[in-house]
C-alpha atoms as a PDB file:
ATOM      1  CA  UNK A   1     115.210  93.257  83.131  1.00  0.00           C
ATOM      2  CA  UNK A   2     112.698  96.237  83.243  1.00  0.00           C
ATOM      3  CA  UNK A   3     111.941  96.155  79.691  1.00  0.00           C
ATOM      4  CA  UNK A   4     109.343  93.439  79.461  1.00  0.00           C
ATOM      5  CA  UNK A   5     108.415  93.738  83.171  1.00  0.00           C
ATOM      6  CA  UNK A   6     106.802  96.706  83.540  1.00  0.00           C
ATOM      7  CA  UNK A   7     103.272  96.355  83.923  1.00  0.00           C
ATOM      8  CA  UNK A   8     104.431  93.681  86.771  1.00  0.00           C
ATOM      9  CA  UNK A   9     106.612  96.571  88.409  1.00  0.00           C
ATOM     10  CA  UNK A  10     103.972  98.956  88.471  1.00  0.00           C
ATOM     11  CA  UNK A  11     101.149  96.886  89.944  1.00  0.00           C
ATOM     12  CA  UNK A  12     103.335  95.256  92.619  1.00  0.00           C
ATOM     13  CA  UNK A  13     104.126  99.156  93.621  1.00  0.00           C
ATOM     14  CA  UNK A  14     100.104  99.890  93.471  1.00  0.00           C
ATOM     15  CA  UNK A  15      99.317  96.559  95.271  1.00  0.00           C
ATOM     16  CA  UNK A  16     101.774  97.905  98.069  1.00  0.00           C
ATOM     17  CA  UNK A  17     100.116 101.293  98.480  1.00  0.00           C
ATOM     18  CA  UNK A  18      96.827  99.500  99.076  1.00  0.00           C
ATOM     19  CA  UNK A  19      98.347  97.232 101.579  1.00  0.00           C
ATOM     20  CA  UNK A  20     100.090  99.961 103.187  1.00  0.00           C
ATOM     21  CA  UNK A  21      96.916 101.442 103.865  1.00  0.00           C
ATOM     22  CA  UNK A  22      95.823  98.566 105.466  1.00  0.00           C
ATOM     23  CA  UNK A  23      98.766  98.320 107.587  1.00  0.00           C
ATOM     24  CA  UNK A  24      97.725 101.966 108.779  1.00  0.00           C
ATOM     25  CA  UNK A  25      94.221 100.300 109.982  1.00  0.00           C
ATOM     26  CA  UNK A  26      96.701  97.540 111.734  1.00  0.00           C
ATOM     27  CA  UNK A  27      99.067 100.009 113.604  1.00  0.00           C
ATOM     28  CA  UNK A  28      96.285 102.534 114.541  1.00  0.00           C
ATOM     29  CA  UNK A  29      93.501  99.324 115.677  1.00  0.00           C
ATOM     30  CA  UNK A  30      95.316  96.509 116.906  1.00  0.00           C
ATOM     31  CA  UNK A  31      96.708  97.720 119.709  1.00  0.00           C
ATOM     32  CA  UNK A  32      93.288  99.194 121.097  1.00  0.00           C
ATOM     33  CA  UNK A  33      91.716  95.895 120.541  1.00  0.00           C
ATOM     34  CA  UNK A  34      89.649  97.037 117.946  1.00  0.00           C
ATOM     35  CA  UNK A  35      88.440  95.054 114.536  1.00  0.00           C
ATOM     36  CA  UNK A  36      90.516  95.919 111.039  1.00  0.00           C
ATOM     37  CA  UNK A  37      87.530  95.615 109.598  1.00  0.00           C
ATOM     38  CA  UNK A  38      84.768  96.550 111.205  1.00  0.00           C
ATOM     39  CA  UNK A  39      84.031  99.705 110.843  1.00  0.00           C
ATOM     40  CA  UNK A  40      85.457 101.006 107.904  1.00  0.00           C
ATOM     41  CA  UNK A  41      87.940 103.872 108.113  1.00  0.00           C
ATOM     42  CA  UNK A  42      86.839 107.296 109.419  1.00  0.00           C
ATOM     43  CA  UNK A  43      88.597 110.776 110.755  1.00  0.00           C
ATOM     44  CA  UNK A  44      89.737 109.889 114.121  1.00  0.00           C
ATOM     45  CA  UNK A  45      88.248 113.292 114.933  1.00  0.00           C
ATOM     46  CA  UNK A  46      85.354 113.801 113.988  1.00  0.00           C
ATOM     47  CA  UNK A  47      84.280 109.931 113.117  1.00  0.00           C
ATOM     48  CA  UNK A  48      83.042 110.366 109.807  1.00  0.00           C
ATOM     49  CA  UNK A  49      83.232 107.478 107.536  1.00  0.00           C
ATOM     50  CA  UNK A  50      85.761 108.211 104.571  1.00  0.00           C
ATOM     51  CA  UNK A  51      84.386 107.785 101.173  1.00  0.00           C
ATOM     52  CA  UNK A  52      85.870 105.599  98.821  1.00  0.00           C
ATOM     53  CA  UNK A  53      87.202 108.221  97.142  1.00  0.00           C
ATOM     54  CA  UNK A  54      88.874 109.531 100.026  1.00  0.00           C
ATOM     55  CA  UNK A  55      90.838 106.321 101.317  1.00  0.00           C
ATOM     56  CA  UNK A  56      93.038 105.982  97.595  1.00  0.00           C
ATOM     57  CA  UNK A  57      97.025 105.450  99.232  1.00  0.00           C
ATOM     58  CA  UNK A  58      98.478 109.011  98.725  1.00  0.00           C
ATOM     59  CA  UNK A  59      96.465 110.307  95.960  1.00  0.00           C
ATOM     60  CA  UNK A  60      93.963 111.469  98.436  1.00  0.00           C
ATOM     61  CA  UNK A  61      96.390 112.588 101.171  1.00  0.00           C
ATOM     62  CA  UNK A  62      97.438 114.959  98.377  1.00  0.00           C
ATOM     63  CA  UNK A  63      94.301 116.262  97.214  1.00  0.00           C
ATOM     64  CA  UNK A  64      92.922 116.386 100.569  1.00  0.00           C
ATOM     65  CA  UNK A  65      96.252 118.861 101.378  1.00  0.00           C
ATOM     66  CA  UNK A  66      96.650 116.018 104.484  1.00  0.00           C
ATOM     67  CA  UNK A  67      93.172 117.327 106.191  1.00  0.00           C
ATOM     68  CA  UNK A  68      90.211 115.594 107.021  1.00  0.00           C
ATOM     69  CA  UNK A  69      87.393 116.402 103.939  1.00  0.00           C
ATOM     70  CA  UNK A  70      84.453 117.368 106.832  1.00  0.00           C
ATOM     71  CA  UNK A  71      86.312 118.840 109.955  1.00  0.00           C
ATOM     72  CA  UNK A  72      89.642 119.986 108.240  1.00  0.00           C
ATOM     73  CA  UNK A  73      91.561 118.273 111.178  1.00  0.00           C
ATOM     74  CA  UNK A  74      94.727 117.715 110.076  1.00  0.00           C
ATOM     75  CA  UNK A  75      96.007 113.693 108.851  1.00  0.00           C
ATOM     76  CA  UNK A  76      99.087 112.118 110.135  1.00  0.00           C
ATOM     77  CA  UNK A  77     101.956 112.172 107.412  1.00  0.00           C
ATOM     78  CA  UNK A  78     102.203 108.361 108.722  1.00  0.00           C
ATOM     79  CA  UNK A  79      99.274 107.506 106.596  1.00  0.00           C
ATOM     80  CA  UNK A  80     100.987 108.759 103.156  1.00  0.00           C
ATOM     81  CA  UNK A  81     104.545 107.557 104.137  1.00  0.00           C
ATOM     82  CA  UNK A  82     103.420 103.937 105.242  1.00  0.00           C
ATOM     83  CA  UNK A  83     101.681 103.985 102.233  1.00  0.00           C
ATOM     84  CA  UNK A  84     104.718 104.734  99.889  1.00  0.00           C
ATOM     85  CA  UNK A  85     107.249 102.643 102.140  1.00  0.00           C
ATOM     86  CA  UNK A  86     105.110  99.454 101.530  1.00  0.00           C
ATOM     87  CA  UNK A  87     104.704 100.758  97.882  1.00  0.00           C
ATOM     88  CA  UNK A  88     108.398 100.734  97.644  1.00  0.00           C
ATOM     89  CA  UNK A  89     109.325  97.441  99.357  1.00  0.00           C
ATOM     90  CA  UNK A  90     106.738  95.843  97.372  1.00  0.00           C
ATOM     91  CA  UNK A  91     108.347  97.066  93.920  1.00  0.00           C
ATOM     92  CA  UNK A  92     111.467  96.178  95.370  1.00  0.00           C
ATOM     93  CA  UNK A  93     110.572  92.236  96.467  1.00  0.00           C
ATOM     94  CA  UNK A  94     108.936  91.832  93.050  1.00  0.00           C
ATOM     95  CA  UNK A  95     111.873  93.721  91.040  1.00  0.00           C
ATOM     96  CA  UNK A  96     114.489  91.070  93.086  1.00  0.00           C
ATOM     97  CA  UNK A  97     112.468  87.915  93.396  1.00  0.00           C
ATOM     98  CA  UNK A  98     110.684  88.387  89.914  1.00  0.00           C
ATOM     99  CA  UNK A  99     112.628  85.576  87.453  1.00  0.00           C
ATOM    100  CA  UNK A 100     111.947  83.071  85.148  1.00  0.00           C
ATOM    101  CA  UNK A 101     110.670  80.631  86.920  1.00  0.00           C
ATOM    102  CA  UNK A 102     107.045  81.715  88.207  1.00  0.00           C
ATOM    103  CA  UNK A 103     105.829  79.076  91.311  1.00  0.00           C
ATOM    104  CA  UNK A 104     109.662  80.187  92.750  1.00  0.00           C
ATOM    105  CA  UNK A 105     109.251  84.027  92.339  1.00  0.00           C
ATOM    106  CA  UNK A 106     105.707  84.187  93.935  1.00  0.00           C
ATOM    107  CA  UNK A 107     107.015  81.688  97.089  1.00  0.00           C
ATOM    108  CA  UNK A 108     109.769  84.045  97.771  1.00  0.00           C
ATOM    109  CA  UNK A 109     107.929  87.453  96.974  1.00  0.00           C
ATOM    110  CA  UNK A 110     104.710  85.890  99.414  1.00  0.00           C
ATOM    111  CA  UNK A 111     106.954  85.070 102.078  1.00  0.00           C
ATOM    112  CA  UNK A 112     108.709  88.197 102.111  1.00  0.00           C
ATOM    113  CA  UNK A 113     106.310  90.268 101.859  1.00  0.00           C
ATOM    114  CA  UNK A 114     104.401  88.721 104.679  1.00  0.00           C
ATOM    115  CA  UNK A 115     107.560  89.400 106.795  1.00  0.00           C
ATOM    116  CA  UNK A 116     107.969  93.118 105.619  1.00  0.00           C
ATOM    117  CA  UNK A 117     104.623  93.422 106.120  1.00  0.00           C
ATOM    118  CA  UNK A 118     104.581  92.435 109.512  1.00  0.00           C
ATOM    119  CA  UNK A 119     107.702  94.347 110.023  1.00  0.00           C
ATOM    120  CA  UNK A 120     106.131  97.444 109.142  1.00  0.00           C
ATOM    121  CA  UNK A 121     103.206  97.092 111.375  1.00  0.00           C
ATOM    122  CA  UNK A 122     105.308  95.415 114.375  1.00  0.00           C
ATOM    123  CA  UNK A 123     107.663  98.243 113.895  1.00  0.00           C
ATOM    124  CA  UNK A 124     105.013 101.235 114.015  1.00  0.00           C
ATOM    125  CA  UNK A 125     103.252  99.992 116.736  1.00  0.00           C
ATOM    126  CA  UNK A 126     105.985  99.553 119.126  1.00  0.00           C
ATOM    127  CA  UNK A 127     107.065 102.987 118.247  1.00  0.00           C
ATOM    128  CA  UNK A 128     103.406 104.367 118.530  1.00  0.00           C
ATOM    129  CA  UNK A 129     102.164 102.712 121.635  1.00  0.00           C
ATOM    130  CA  UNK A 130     105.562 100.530 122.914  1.00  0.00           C
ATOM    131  CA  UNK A 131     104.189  97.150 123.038  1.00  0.00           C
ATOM    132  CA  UNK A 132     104.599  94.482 120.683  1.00  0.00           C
ATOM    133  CA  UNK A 133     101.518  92.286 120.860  1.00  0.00           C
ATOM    134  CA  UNK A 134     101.966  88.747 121.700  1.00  0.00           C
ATOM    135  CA  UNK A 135      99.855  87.691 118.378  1.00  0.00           C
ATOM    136  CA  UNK A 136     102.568  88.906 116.552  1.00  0.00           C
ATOM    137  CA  UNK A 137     105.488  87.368 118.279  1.00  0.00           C
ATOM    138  CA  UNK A 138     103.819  83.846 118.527  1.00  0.00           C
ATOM    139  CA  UNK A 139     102.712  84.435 115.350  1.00  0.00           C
ATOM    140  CA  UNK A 140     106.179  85.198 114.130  1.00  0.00           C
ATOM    141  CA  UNK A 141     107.845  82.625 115.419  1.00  0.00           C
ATOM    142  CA  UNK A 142     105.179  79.931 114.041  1.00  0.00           C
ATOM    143  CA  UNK A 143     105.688  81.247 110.504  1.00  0.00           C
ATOM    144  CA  UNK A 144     109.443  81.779 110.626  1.00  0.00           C
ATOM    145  CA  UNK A 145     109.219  77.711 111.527  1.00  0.00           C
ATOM    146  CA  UNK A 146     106.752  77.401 108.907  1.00  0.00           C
ATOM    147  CA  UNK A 147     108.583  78.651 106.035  1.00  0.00           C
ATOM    148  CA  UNK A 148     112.162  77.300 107.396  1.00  0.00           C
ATOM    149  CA  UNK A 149     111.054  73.638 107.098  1.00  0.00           C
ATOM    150  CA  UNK A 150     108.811  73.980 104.049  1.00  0.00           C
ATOM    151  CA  UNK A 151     111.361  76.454 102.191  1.00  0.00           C
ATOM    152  CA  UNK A 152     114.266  76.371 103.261  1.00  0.00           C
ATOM    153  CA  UNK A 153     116.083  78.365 100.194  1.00  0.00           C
ATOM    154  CA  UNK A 154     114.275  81.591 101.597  1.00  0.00           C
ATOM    155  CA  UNK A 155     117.541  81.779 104.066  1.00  0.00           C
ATOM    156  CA  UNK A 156     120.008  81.454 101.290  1.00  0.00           C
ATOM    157  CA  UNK A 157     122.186  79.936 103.314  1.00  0.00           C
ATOM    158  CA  UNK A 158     122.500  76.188 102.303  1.00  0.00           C
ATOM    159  CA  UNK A 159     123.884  75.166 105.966  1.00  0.00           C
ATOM    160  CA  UNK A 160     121.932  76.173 108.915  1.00  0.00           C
ATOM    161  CA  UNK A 161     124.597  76.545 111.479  1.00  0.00           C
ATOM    162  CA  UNK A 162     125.987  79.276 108.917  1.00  0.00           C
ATOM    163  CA  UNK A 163     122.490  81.051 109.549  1.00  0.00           C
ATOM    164  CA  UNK A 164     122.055  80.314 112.892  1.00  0.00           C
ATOM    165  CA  UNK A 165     125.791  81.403 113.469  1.00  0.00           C
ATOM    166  CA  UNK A 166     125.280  84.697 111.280  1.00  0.00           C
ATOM    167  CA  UNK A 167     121.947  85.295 113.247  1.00  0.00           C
ATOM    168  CA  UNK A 168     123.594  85.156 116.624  1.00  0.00           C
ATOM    169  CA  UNK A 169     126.622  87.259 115.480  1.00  0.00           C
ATOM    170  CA  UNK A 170     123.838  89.974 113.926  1.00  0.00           C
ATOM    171  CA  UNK A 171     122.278  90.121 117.641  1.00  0.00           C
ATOM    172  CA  UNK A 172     125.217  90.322 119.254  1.00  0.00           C
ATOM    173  CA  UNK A 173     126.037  93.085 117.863  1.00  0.00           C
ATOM    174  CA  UNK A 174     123.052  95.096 117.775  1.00  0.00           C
ATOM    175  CA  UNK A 175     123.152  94.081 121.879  1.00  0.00           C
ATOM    176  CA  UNK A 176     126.399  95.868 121.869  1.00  0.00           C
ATOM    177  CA  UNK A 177     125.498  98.825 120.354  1.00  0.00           C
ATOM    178  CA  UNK A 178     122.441  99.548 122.135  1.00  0.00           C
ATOM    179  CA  UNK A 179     124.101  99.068 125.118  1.00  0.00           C
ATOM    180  CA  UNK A 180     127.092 101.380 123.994  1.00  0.00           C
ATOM    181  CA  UNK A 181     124.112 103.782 123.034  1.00  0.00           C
ATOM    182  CA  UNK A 182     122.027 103.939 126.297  1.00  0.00           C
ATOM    183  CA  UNK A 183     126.136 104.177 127.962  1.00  0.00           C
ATOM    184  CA  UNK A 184     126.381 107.376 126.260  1.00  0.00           C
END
């Protein structure tokens, strides 16, 4: 399946660094209340804007030896590793999802991606500032109903008491381990 498909494989990975850098902006500005887009990225130190050359997922971590160009204050390895996680997934939902028949592939690689995507953010920010904005779990919970109703093959489970069953069974026993964990 790689043979023909590489081209795809290799942009989806590229299209994931560049989102993971954007997921950076997320974790690091949500949670302060600030705009993702407004301004545009600078050194958290000494506020200088980055130039375009400088914001390239990874590439410029490396050249940059993970310090700021202008004050030499050293850059969170989040930034690069984000980067490459979301680089990763991304290959990964394409390299899965990616078949013969097109409108299907992009409907399941979209939706999963979103939810990866807001994984990724949801996760770092509750481990970065332990909160998990409401947005996001209102949010959540709208699109999860969204994309149950409208396409419902995303489960692949063709009941949905078999889902709903596995789903409580999963949380039970995460509950159970965490509380085994904080026992200990």
């Amino acid at each position: 399946m790689l043979n023909d498909s590489y081209p795809v494989y290799i942009l989806s990975f590229v299209y994931g660094l560049f989102f993971g850098s954007f997921f950076n902006v997320c974790i690091l500005r949500i949670p302060k209340g600030l705009s993702i887009i407004y301004p545009a990225s600078h050194c958290p130190k000494c506020k200088n804007a980055l130039k375009w050359y400088m914001n390239i997922p990874v590439i410029s971590y490396i050249l940059l030896r993970g310090k700021c160009y202008t004050c030499k204050s050293k850059i969170s390895l989040q930034y690069p590793a984000i980067e490459l996680l979301t680089g990763i997934i991304s290959f990964m939902l394409v390299y899965h999802f990616f078949t013969g028949n097109i409108a299907d592939s992009i409907a399941k690689i979209l939706i999963f991606s979103i939810f990866c995507g807001s994984l990724i953010i949801l996760s770092l920010i509750d481990i970065r500032f332990f909160i998990i904005p409401d947005r996001f779990s209102i949010g959540g919970i709208i699109a999860g109903l969204f994309f149950s109703s409208v396409y419902p093959e995303i489960h692949g489970y063709k009941n949905p008491i078999d889902g709903f069953a596995f789903s409580l069974g999963s949380a039970i026993i995460c509950f159970c381990i965490l509380d085994f964990i904080r026992l200990t």
